[in-house]
Protein backbone atom coordinates (compact mmCIF):
# COMPACT_ATOMS: atom_id res chain seq x y z
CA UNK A 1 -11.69 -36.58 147.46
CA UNK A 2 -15.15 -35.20 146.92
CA UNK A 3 -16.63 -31.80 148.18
CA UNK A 4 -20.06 -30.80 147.92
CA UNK A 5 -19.23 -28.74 144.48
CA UNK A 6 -17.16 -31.28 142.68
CA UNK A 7 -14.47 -33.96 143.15
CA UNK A 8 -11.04 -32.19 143.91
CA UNK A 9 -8.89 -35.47 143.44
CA UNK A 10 -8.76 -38.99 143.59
CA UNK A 11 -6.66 -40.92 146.58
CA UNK A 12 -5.56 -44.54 145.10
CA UNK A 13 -4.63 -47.40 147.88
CA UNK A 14 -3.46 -50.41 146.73
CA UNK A 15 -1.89 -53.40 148.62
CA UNK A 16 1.20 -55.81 147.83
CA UNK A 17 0.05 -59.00 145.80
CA UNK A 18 -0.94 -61.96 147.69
CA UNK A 19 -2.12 -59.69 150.71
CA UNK A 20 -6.08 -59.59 152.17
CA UNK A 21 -7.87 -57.14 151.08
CA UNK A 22 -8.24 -54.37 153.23
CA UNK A 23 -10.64 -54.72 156.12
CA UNK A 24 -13.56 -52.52 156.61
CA UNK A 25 -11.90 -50.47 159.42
CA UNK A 26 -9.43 -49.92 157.55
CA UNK A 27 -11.29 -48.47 153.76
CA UNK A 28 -13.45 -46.18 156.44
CA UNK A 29 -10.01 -44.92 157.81
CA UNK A 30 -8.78 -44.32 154.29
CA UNK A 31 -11.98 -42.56 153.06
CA UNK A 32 -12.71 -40.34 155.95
CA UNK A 33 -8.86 -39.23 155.41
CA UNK A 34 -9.82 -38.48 151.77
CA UNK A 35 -12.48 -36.41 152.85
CA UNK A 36 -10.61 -34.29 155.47
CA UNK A 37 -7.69 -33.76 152.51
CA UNK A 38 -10.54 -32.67 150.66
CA UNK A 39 -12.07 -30.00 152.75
CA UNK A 40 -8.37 -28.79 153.80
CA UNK A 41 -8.21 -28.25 149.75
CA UNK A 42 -11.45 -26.42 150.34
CA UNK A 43 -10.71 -24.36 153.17
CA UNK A 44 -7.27 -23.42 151.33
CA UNK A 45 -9.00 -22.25 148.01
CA UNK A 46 -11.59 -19.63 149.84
CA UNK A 47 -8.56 -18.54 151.63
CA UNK A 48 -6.83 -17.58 148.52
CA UNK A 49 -10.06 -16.17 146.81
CA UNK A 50 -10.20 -13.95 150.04
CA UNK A 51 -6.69 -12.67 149.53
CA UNK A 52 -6.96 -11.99 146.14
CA UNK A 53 -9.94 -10.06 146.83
CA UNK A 54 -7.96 -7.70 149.80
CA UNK A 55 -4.84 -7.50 147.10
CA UNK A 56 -7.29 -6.54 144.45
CA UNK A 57 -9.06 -3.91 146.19
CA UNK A 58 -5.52 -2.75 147.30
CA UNK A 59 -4.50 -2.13 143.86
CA UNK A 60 -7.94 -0.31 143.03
CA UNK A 61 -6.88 2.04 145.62
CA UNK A 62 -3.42 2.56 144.34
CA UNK A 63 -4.47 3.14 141.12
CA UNK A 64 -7.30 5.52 141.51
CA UNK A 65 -4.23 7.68 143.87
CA UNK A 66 -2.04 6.91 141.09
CA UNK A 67 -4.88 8.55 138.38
CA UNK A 68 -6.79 10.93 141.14
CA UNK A 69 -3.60 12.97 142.60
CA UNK A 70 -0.29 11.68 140.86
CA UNK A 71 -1.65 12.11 137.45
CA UNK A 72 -3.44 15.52 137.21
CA UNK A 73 -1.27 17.35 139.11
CA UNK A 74 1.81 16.46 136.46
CA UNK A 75 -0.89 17.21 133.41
CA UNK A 76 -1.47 20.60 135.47
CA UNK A 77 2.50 21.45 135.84
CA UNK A 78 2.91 20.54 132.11
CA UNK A 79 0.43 22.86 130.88
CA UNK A 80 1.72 25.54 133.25
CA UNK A 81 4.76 25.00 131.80
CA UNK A 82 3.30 25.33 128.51
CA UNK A 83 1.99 28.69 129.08
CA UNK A 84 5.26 30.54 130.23
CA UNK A 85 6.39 29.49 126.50
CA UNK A 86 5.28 32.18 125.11
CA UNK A 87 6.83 34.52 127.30
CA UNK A 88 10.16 33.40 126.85
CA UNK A 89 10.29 33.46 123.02
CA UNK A 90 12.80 35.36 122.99
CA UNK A 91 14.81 32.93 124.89
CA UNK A 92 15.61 29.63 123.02
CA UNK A 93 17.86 27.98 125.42
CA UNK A 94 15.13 28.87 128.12
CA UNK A 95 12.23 27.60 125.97
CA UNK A 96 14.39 24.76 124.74
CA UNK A 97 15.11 23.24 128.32
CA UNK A 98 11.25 24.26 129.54
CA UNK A 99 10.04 21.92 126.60
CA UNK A 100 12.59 19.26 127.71
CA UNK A 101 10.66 19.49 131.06
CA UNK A 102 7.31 19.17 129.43
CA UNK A 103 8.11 16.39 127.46
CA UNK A 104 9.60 14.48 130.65
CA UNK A 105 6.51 15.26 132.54
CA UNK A 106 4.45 13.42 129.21
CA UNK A 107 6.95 10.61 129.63
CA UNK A 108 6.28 10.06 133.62
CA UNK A 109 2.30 10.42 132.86
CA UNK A 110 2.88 7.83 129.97
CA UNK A 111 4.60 5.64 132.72
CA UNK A 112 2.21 5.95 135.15
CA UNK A 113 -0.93 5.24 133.24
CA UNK A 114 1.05 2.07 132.00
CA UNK A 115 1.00 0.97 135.94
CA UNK A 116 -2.40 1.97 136.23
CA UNK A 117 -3.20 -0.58 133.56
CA UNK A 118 -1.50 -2.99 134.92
CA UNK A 119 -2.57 -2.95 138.54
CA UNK A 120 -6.26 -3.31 136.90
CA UNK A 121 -5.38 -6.61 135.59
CA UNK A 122 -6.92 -9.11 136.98
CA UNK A 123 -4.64 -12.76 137.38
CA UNK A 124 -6.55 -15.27 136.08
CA UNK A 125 -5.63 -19.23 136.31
CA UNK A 126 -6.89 -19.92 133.12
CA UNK A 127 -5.86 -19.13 129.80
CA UNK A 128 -2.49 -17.68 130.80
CA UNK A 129 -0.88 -19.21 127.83
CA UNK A 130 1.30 -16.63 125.45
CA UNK A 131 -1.27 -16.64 122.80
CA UNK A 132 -4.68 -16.03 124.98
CA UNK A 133 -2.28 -13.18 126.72
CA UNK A 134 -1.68 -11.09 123.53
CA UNK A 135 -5.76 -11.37 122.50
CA UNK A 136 -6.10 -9.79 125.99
CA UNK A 137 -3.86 -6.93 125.26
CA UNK A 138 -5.05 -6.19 121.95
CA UNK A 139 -8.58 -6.27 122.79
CA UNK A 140 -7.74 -3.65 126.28
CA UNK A 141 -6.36 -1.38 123.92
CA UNK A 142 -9.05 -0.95 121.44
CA UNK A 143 -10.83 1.62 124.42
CA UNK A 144 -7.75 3.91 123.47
CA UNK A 145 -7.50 2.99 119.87
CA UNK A 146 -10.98 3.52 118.93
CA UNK A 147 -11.15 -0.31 117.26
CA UNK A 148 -9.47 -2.96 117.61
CA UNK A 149 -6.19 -3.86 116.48
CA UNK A 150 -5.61 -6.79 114.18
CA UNK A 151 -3.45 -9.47 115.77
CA UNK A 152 -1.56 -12.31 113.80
CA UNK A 153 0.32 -15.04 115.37
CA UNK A 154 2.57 -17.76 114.25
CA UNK A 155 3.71 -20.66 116.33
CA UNK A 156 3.66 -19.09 119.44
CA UNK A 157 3.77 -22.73 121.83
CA UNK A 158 4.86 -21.67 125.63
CA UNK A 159 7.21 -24.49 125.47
CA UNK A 160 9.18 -21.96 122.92
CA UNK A 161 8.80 -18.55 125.31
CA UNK A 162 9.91 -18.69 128.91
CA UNK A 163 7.50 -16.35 130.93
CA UNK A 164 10.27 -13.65 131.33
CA UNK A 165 10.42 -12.90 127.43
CA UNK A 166 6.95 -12.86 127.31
CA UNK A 167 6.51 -10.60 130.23
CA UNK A 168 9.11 -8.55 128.21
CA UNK A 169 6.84 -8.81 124.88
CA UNK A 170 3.61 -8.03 126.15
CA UNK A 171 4.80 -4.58 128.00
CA UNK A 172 6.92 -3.86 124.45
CA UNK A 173 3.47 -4.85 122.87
CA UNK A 174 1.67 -2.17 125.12
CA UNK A 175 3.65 0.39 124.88
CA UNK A 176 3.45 0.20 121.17
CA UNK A 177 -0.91 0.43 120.93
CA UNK A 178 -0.43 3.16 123.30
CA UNK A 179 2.10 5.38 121.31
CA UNK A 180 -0.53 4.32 118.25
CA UNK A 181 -3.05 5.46 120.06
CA UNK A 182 -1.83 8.62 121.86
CA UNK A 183 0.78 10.40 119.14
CA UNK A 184 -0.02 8.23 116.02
CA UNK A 185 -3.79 9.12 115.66
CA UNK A 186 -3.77 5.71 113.58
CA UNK A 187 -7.05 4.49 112.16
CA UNK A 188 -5.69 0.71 111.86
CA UNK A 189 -2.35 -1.13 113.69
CA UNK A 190 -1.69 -4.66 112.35
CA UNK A 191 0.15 -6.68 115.19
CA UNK A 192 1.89 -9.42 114.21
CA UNK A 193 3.88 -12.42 116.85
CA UNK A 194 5.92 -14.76 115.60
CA UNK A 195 8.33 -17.60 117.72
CA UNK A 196 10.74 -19.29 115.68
CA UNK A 197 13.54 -21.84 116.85
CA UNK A 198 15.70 -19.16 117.49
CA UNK A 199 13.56 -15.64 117.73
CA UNK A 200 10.66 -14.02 119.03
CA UNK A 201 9.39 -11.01 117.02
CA UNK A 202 6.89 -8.66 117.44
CA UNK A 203 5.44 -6.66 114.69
CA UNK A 204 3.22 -3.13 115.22
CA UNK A 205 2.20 -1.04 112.08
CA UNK A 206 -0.32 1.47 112.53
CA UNK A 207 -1.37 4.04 109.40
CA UNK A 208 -1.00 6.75 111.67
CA UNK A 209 1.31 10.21 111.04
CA UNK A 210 4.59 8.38 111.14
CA UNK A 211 7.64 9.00 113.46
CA UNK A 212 10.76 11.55 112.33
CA UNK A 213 13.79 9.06 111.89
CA UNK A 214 15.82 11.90 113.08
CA UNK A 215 14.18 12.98 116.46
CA UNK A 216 14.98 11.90 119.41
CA UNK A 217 13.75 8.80 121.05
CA UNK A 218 11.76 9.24 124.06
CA UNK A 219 11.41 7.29 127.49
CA UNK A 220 8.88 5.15 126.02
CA UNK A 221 10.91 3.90 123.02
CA UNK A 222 14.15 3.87 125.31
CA UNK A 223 12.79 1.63 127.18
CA UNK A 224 11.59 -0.64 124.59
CA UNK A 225 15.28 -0.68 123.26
CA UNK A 226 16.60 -1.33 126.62
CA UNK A 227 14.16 -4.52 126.84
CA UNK A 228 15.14 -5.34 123.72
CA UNK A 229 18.88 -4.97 124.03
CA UNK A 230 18.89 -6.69 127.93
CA UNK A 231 17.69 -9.73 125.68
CA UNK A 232 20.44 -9.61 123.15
CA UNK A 233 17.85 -8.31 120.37
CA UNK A 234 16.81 -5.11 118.59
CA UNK A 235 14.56 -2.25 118.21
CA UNK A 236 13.88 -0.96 115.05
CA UNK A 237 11.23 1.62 113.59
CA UNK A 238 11.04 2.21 109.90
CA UNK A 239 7.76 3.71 107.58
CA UNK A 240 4.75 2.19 107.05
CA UNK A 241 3.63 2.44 103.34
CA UNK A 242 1.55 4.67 102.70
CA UNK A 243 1.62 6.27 105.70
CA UNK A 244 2.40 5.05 109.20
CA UNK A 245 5.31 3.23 111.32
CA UNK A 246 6.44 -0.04 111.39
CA UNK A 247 8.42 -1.24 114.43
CA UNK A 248 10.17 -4.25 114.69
CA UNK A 249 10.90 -5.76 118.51
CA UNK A 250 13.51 -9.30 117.87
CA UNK A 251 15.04 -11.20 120.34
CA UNK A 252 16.84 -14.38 120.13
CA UNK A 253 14.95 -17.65 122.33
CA UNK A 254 17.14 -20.33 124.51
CA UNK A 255 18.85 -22.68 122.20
CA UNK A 256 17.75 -25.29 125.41
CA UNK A 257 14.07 -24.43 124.75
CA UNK A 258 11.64 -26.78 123.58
C-alpha cells in the first residue's frame, strides 16, 4: 500500500490450494484497491495533522488568557490584600482570615499555572511510554528549578501501570518540582519511580528549607493526598537529611496486571 513518502501497509491475497492463479485482471483490481486504501490512509493522516494544529493553537489561546488576564489580576488582588495587613494589626481575627484569602488566591494561581503547563504540551505518538513521560517532566521543570532534577527509575514496564495511575503520577510528580521550585528554594531534588508487583511509588527530595510537620496542608498537597487516597495509597512528607523534604506518593497496582 505504497504512497509517494513510504509504504503505509502491506495487502496479502492468497487463493485456496489447487486453484489458478489469479488472472491479470484480477492482480490489477487488487493493486489499484491497495493504492486507493493507501491514499484514503493519506488523506486521513493530513486531516488529523490539520486538527491537531486548530486544537493546538486553541490551547495557545487559552493559555496565554489563562496567564494574560486570569493570572495577574489574582497576583494583583493578593498583593492588595497584602497591603491592608498592616493596617489591621491590631486585628488578628481580621488579619488571620485576610491571610487565609491570600493564601487561597496563591493556591488558585498555583492551579492555574499547572493548566497552563499542561495545555502547552504537545501529544506526541511516540515515546508515550511511562518511562520517556517522567524524563519529559523532569527535564520541563528544570526552567523553574534552575537545573535539572535527578530522576531514577526502577522497573517501570507499561504492562505494570495502567495509563490512569500514571496520569495520576505524573501530575503528583509535577506538583512536587513545582512546590521545590516555588517555596523550597532547593538547589538539588532527587526523583525516584519505582513499580513493583504490587506498588507504584514516587520519591521527591529536594535540599530545600523543609516543610513544618505541624502547618497546615495546602490545596496543592490536598490534592496530592486525595490522588493518593482515591487510589487506595498514601501521602507522606518527612525531612530530608540535612536539610530538605522527602515525600513519599504509594499506591497499590491491579493484582490482574501484567
Amino acid at each position: 500500500m505504497p504512497t509517494p513518502a513510504h509504504v503505509r501497509g502491506v495487502l496479502q491475497v492468497a487463493g485456496l490450494s489447487g486453484r489458478p492463479a489469479f488472472a491479470d485482471a484480477t492482480v490489477s483490481m487488487i493493486a489499484g484497491f491497495a493504492n486507493h486504501a493507501a491514499l484514503a490512509l493519506e488523506i486521513a493522516e493530513h486531516r488529523r495533522a490539520a486538527e491537531q494544529l486548530l486544537l493546538l493553537g486553541d490551547r495557545d489561546r487559552i493559555a496565554r488568557d489563562l496567564h494574560d488576564l486570569a493570572i495577574q489580576r489574582l497576583f494583583t488582588d493578593g498583593l492588595t490584600l497584602q497591603s491592608t495587613l498592616a493596617q489591621v494589626a491590631d486585628r488578628p481575627q481580621v488579619a488571620d482570615r485576610i491571610q487565609q484569602v491570600v493564601d487561597g488566591l496563591d493556591d488558585t494561581i498555583k492551579i492555574i499555572r499547572s493548566t497552563i503547563y499542561a495545555l502547552h504540551q504537545r501529544p506526541s505518538h511516540e515515546d508515550t511510554g511511562l518511562r520517556a513521560r517522567l524524563v519529559a517532566e523532569t527535564g520541563q521543570a528544570a526552567e523553574a528549578l534552575g537545573f535539572t532534577p535527578a530522576l531514577r527509575m526502577t522497573s517501570l514496564p507499561d504492562t505494570l501501570v495502567t495509563n490512569d495511575v500514571a496520569d495520576q503520577l505524573l501530575s503528583v510528580l509535577r506538583e512536587a518540582l513545582a512546590n521545590a521550585a516555588r517555596h523550597a528554594h532547593a538547589t538539588a531534588v532527587d526523583v525516584t519511580a519505582e513499580a513493583t508487583a504490587t506498588h507504584l511509588r514516587l520519591r521527591v527530595a529536594d535540599n530545600g528549607r523543609g516543610t513544618d510537620p505541624a502547618g497546615t496542608r495546602g490545596s496543592g498537597l490536598a490534592n496530592l493526598q486525595a490522588r493518593a487516597t482515591d487510589l487506595g495509597g498514601t501521602l507522606t512528607l518527612t525531612p530530608n537529611q540535612p536539610a530538605g523534604t522527602v515525600l513519599h506518593w504509594a499506591v497499590p497496582l491491579p493484582a490482574d496486571n501484567g
